[in-house]
PDB file of N, CA and C in Angstrom:
ATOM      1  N   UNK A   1       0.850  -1.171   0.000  1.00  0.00           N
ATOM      2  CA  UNK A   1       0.000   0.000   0.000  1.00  0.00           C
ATOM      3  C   UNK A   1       0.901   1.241   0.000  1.00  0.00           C
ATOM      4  N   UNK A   2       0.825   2.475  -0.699  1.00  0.00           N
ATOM      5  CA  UNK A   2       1.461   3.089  -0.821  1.00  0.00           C
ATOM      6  C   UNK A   2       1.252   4.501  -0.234  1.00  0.00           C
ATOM      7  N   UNK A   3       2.244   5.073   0.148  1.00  0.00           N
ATOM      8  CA  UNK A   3       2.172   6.427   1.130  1.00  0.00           C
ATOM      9  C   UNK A   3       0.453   7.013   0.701  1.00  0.00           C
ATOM     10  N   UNK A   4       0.385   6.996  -0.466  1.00  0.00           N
ATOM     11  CA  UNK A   4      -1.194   8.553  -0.339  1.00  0.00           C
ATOM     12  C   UNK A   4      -2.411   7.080  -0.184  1.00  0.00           C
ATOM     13  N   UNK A   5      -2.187   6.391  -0.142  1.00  0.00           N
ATOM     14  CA  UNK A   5      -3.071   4.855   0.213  1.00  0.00           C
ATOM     15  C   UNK A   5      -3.460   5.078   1.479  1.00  0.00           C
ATOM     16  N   UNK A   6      -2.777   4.998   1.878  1.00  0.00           N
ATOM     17  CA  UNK A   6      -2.329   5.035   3.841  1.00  0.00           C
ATOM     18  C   UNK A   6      -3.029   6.084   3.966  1.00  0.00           C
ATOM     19  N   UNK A   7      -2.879   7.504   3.390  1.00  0.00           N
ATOM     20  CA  UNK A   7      -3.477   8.717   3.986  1.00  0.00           C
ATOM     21  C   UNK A   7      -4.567   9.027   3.849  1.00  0.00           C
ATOM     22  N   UNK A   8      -5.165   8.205   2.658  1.00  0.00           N
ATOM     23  CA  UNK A   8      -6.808   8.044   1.972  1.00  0.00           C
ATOM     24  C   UNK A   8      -7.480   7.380   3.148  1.00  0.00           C
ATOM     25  N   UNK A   9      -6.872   6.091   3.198  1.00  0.00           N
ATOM     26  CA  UNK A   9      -7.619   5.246   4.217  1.00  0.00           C
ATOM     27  C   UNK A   9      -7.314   5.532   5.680  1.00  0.00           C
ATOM     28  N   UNK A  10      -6.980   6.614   6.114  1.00  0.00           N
ATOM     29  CA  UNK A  10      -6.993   7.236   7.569  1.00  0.00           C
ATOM     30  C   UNK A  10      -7.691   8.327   7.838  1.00  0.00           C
ATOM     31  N   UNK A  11      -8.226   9.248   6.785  1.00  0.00           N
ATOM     32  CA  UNK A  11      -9.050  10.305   6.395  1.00  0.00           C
ATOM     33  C   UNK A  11     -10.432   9.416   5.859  1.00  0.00           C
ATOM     34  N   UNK A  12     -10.772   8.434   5.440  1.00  0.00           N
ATOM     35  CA  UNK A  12     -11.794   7.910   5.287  1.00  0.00           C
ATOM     36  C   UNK A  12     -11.992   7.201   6.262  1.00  0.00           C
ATOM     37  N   UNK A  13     -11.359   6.358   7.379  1.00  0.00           N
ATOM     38  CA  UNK A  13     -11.829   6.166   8.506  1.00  0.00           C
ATOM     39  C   UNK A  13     -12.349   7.182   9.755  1.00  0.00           C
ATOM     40  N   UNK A  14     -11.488   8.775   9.536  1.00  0.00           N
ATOM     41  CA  UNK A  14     -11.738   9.888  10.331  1.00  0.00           C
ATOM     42  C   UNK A  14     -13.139  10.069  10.061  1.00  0.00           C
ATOM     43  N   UNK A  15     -13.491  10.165   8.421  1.00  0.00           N
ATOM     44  CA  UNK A  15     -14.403  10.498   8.702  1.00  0.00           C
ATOM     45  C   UNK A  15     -16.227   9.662   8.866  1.00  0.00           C
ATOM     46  N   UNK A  16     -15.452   8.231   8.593  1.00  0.00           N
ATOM     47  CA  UNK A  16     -16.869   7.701   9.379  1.00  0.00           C
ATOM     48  C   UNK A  16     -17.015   7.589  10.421  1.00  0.00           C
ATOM     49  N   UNK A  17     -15.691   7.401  11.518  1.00  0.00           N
ATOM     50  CA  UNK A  17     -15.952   7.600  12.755  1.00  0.00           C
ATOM     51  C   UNK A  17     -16.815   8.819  13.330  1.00  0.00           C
ATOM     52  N   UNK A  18     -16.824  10.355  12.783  1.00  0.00           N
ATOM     53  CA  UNK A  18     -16.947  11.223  13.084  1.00  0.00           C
ATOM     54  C   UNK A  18     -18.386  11.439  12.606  1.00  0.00           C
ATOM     55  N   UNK A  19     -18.967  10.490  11.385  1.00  0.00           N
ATOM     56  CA  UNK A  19     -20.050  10.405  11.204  1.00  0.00           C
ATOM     57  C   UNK A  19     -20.935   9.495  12.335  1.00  0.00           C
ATOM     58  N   UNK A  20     -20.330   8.574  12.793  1.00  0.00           N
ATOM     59  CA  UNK A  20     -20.601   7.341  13.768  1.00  0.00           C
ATOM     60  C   UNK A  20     -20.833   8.031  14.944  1.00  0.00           C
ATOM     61  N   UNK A  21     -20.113   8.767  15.648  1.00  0.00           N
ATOM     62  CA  UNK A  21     -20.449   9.587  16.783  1.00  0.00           C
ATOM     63  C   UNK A  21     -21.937  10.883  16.464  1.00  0.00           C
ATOM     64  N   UNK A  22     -21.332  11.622  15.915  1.00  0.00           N
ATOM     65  CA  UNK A  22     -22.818  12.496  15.204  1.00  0.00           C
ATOM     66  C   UNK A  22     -23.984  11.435  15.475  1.00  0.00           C
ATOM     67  N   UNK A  23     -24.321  10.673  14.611  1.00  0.00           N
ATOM     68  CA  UNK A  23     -25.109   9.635  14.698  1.00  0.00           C
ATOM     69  C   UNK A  23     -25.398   9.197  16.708  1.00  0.00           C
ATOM     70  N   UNK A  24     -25.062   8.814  17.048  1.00  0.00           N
ATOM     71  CA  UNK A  24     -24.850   8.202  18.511  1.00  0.00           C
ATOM     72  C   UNK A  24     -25.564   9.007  19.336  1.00  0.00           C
ATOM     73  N   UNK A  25     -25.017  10.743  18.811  1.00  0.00           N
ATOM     74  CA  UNK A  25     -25.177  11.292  20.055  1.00  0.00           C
ATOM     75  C   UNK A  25     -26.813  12.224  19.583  1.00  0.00           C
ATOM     76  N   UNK A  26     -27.064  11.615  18.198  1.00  0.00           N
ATOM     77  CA  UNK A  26     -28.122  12.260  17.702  1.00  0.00           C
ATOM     78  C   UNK A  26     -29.280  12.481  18.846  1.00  0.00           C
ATOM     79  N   UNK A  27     -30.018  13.472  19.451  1.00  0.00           N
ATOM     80  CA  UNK A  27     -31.019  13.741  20.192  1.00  0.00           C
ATOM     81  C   UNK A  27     -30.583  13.968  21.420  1.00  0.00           C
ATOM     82  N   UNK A  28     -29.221  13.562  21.599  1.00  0.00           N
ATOM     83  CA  UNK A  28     -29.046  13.792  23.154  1.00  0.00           C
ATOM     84  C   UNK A  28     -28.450  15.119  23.646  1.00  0.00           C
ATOM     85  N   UNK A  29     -28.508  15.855  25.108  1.00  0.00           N
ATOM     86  CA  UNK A  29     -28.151  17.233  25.122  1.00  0.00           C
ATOM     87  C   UNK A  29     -26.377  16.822  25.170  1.00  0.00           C
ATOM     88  N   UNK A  30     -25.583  18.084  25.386  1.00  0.00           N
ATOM     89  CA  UNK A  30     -24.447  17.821  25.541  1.00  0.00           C
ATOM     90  C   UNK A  30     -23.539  19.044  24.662  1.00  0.00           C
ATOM     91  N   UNK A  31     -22.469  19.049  25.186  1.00  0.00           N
ATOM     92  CA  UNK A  31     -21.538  19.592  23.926  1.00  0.00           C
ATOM     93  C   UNK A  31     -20.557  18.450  23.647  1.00  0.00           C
ATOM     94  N   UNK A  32     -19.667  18.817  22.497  1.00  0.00           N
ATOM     95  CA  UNK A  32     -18.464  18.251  21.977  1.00  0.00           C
ATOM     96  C   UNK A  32     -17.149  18.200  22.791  1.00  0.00           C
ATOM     97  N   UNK A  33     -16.669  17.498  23.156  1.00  0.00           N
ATOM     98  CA  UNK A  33     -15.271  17.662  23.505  1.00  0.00           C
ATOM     99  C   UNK A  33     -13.924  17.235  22.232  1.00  0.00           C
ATOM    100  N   UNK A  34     -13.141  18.168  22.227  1.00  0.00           N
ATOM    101  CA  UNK A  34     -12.114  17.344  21.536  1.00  0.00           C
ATOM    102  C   UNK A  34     -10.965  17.944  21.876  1.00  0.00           C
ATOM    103  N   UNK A  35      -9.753  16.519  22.197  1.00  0.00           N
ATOM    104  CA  UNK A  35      -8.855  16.838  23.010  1.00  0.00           C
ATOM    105  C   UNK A  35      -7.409  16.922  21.793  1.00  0.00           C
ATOM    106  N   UNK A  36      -6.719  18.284  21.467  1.00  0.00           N
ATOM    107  CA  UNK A  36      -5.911  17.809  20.674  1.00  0.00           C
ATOM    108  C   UNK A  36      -6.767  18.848  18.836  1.00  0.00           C
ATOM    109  N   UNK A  37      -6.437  20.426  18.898  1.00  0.00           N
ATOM    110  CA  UNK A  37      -7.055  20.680  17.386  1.00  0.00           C
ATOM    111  C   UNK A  37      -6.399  19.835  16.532  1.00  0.00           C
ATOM    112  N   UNK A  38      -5.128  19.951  16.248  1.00  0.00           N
ATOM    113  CA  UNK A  38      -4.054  19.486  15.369  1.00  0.00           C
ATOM    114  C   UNK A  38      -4.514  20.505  13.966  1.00  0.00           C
ATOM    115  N   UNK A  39      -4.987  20.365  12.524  1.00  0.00           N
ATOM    116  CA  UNK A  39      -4.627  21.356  11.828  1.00  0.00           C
ATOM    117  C   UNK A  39      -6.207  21.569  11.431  1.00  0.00           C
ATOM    118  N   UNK A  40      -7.228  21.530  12.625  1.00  0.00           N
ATOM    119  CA  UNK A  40      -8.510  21.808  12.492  1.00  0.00           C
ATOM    120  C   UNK A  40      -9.187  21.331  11.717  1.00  0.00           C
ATOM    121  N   UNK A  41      -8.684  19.745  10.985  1.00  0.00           N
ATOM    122  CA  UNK A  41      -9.769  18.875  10.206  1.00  0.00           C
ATOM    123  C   UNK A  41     -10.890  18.611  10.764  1.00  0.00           C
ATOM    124  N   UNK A  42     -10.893  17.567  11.797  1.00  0.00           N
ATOM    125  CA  UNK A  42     -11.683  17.136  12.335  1.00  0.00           C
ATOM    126  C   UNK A  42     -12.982  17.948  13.286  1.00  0.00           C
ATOM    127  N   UNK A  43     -12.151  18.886  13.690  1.00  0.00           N
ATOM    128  CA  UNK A  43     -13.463  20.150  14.154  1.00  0.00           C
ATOM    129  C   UNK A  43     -14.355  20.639  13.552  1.00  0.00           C
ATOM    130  N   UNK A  44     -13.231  20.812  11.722  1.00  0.00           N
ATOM    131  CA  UNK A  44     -14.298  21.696  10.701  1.00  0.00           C
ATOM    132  C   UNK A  44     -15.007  20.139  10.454  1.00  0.00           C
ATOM    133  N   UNK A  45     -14.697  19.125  10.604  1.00  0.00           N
ATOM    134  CA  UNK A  45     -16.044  17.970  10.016  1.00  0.00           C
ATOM    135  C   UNK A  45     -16.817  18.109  11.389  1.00  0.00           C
ATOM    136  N   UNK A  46     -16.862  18.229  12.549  1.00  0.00           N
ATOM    137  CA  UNK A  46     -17.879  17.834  13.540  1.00  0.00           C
ATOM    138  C   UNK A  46     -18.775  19.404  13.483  1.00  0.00           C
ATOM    139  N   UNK A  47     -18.210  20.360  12.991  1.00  0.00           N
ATOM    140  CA  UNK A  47     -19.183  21.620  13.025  1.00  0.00           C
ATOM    141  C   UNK A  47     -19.940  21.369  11.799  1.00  0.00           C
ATOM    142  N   UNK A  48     -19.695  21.120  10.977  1.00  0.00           N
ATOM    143  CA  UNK A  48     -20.904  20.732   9.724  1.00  0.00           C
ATOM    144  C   UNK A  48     -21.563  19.163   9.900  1.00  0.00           C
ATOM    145  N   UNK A  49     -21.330  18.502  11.064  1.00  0.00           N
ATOM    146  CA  UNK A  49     -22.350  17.514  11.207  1.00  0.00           C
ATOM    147  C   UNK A  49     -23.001  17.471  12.755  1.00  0.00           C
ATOM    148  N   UNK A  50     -22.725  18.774  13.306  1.00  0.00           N
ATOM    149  CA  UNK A  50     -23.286  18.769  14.457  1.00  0.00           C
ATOM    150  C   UNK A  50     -23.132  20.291  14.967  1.00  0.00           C
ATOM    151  N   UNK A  51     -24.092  21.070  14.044  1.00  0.00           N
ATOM    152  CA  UNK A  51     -23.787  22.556  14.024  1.00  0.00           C
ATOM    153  C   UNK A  51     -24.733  23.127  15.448  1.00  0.00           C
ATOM    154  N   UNK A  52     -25.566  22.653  15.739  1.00  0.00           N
ATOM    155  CA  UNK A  52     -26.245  22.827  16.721  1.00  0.00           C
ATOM    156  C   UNK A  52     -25.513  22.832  18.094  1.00  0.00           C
ATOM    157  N   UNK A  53     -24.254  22.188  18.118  1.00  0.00           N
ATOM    158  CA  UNK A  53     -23.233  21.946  19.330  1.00  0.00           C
ATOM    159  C   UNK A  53     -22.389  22.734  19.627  1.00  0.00           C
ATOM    160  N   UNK A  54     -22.265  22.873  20.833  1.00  0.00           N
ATOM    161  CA  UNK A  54     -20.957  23.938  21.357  1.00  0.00           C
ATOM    162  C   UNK A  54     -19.701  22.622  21.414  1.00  0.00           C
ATOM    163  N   UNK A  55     -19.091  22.656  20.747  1.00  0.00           N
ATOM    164  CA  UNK A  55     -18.012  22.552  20.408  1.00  0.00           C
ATOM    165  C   UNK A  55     -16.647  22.768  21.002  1.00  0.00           C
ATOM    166  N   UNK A  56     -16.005  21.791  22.252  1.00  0.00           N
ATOM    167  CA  UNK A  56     -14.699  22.752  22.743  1.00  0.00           C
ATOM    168  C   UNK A  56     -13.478  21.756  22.850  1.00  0.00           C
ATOM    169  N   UNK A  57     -12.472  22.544  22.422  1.00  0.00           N
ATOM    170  CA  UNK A  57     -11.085  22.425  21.746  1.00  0.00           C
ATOM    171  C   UNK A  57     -10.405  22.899  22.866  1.00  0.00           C
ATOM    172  N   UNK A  58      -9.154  21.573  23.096  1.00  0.00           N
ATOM    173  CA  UNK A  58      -8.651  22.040  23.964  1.00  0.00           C
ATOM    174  C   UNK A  58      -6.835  21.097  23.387  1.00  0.00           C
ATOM    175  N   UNK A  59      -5.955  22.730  22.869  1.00  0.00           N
ATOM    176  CA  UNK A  59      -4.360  22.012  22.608  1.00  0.00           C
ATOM    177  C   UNK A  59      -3.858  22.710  23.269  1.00  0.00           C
ATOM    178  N   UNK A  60      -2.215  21.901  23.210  1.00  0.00           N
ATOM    179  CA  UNK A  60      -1.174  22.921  23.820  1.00  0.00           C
ATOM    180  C   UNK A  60      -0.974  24.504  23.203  1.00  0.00           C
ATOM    181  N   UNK A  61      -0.874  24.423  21.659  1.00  0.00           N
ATOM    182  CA  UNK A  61      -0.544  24.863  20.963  1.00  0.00           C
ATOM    183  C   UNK A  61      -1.394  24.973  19.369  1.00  0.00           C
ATOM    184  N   UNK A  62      -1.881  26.026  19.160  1.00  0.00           N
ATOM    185  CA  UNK A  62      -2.803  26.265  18.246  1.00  0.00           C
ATOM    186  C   UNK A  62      -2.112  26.565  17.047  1.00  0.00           C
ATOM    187  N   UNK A  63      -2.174  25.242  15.943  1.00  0.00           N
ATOM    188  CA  UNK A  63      -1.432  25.446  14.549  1.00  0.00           C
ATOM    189  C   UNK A  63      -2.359  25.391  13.369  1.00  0.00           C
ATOM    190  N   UNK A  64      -3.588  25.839  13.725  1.00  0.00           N
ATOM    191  CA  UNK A  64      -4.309  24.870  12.695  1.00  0.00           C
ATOM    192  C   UNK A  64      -4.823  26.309  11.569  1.00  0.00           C
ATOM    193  N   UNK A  65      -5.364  25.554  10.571  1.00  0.00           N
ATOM    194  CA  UNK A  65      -5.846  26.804   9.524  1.00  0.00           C
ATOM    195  C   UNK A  65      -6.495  27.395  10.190  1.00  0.00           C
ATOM    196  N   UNK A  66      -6.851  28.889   9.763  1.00  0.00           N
ATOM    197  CA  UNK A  66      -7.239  30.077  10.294  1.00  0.00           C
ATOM    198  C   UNK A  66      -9.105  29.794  10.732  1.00  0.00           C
ATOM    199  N   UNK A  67      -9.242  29.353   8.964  1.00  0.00           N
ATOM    200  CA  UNK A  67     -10.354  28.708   8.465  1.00  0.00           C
ATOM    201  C   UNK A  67     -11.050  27.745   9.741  1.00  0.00           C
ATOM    202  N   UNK A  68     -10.341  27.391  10.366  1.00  0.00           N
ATOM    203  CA  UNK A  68     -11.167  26.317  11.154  1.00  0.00           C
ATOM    204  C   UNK A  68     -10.867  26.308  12.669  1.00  0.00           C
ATOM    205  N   UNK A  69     -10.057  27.625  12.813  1.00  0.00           N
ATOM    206  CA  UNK A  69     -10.363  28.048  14.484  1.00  0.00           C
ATOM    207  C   UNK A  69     -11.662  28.732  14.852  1.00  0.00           C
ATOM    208  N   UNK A  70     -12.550  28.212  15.486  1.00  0.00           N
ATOM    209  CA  UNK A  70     -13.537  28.943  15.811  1.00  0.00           C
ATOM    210  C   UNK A  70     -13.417  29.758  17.169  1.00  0.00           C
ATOM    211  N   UNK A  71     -14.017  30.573  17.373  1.00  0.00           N
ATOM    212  CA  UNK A  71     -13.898  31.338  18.558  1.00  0.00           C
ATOM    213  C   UNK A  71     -13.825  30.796  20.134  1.00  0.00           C
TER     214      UNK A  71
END
């Protein structure tokens, strides 16, 4: 399997997991936790499948696109 193989199939597992949770937590109250932005992929997928949620991010160090730091 070759390097962009590997990176397909780790970004396509991100994002059914992230669909799998959405799903789970469908109807229930709560916010998001996520431990770790890294370059704000995964935040910008949980805000477009769970826009209704407060959402909170918690890194050492904030590197991620501009695009996907939220307030």
């Amino acid at each position: 399997m070759t390097r962009l193989d590997l990176a397909i199939a780790r970004l396509l597992v991100q994002r059914v997991c992230l669909g799998f949770a959405a799903a789970v937590l469908l109807g229930r109250p709560g916010c998001v936790l996520e431990l770790g932005l890294g370059n704000g992929r995964d935040s910008d997928r949980i805000r477009s499948l769970m826009p209704e949620r407060r959402i909170c991010v918690f890194d050492r160090r904030i590197a991620a696109h501009v695009d996907t730091i939220s307030p």
